[in-house]
C-alpha atoms as a PDB file:
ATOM      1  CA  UNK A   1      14.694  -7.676  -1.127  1.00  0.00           C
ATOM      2  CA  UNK A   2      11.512  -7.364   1.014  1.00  0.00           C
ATOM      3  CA  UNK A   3       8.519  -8.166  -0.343  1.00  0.00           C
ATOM      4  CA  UNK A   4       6.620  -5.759   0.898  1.00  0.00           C
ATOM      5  CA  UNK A   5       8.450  -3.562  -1.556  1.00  0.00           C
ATOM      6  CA  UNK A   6       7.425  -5.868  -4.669  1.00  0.00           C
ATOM      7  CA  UNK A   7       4.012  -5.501  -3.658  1.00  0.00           C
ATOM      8  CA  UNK A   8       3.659  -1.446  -2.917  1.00  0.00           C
ATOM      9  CA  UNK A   9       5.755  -1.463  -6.653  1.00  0.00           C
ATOM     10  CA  UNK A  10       2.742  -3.366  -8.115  1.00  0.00           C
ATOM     11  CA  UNK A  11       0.334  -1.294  -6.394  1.00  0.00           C
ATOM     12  CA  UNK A  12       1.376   1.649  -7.681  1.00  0.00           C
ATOM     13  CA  UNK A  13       0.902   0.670 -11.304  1.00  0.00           C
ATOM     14  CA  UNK A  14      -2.984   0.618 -10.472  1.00  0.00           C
ATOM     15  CA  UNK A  15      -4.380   3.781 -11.293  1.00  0.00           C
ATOM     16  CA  UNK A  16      -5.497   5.892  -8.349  1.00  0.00           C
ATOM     17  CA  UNK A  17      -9.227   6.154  -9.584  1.00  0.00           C
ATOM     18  CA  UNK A  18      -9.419   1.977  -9.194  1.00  0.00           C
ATOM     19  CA  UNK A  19      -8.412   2.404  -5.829  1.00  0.00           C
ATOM     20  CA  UNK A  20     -11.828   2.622  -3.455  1.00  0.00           C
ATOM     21  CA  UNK A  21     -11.667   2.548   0.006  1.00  0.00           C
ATOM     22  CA  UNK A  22     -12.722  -1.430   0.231  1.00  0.00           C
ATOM     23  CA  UNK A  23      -9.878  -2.363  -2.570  1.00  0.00           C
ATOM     24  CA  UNK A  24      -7.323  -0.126  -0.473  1.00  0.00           C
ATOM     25  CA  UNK A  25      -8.804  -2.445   3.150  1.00  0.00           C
ATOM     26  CA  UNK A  26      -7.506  -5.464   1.379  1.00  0.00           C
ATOM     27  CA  UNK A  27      -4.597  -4.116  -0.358  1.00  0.00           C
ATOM     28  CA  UNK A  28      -3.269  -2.710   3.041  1.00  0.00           C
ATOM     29  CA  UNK A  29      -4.343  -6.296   4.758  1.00  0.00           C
ATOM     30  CA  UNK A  30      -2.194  -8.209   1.904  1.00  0.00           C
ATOM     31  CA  UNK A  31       1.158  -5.639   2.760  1.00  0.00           C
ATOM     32  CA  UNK A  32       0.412  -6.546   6.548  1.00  0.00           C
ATOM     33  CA  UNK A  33       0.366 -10.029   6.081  1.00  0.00           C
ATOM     34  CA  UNK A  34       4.008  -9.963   3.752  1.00  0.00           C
ATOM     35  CA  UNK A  35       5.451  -7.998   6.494  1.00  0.00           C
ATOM     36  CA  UNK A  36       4.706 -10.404   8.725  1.00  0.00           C
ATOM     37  CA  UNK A  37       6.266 -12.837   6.299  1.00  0.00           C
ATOM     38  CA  UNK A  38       8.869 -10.632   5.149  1.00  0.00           C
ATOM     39  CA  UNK A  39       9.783 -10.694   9.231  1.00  0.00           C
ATOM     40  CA  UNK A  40       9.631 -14.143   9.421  1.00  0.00           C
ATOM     41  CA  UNK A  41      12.027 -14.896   6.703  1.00  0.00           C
ATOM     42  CA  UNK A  42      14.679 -12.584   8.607  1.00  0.00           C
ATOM     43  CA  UNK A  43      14.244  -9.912   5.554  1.00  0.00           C
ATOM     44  CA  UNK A  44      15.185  -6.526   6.116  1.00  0.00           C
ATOM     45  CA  UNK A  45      12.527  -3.583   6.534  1.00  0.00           C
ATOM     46  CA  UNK A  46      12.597  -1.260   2.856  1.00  0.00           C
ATOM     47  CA  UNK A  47      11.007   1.731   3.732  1.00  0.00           C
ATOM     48  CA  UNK A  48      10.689   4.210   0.761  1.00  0.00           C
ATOM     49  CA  UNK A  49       9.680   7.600   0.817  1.00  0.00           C
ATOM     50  CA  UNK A  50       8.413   7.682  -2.654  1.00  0.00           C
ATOM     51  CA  UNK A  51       6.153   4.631  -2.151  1.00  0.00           C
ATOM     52  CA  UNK A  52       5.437   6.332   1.294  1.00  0.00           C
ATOM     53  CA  UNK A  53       4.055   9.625  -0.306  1.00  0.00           C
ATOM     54  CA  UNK A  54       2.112   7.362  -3.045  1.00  0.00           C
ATOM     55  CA  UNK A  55       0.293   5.693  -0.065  1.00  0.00           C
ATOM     56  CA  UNK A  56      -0.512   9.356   1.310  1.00  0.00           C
ATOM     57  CA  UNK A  57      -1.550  10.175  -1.722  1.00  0.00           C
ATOM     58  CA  UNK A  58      -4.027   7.331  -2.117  1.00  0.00           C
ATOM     59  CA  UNK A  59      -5.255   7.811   1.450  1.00  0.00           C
ATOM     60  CA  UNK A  60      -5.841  11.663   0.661  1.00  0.00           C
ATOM     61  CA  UNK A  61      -8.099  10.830  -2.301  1.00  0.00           C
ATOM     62  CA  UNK A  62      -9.851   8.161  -0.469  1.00  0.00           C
ATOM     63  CA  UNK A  63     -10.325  10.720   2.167  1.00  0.00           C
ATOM     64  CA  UNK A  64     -11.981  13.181  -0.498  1.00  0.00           C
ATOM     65  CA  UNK A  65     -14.322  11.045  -1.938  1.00  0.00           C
ATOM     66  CA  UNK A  66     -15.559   9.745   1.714  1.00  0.00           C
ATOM     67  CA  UNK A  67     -15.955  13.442   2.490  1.00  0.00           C
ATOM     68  CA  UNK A  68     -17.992  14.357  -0.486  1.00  0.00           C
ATOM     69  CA  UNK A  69     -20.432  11.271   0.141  1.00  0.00           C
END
């Protein structure tokens, strides 16, 4: 199992109103860093769709907020 898929299951248990767009920067730097790992330890790539439209989401209402500022 890739790793990457442990972490965007954790991430997803954090309610989208704790997400900001500096906690999303690092979030999205710690998934870039366990691909790289994930790579390196010959692990296969898990793409989701479900966990791809929660990211969307997130982005969208990150999007919002920076709009309204």
């Amino acid at each position: 199992m890739c790793m990457v898929s442990v972490v965007y299951d954790y991430g997803r248990t954090v309610p989208q109103t704790s997400w900001t767009p500096d906690t999303w920067s690092q979030f999205q730097e710690i998934l870039k860093r366990i691909d790289e790992l994930d790579k390196k330890l010959g692990e296969p790539e898990c793409h989701d769709p479900m966990k791809a439209a929660w990211v969307k989401e997130v982005e969208e209402r990150l999007k919002k907020l920076e709009d309204n500022t």
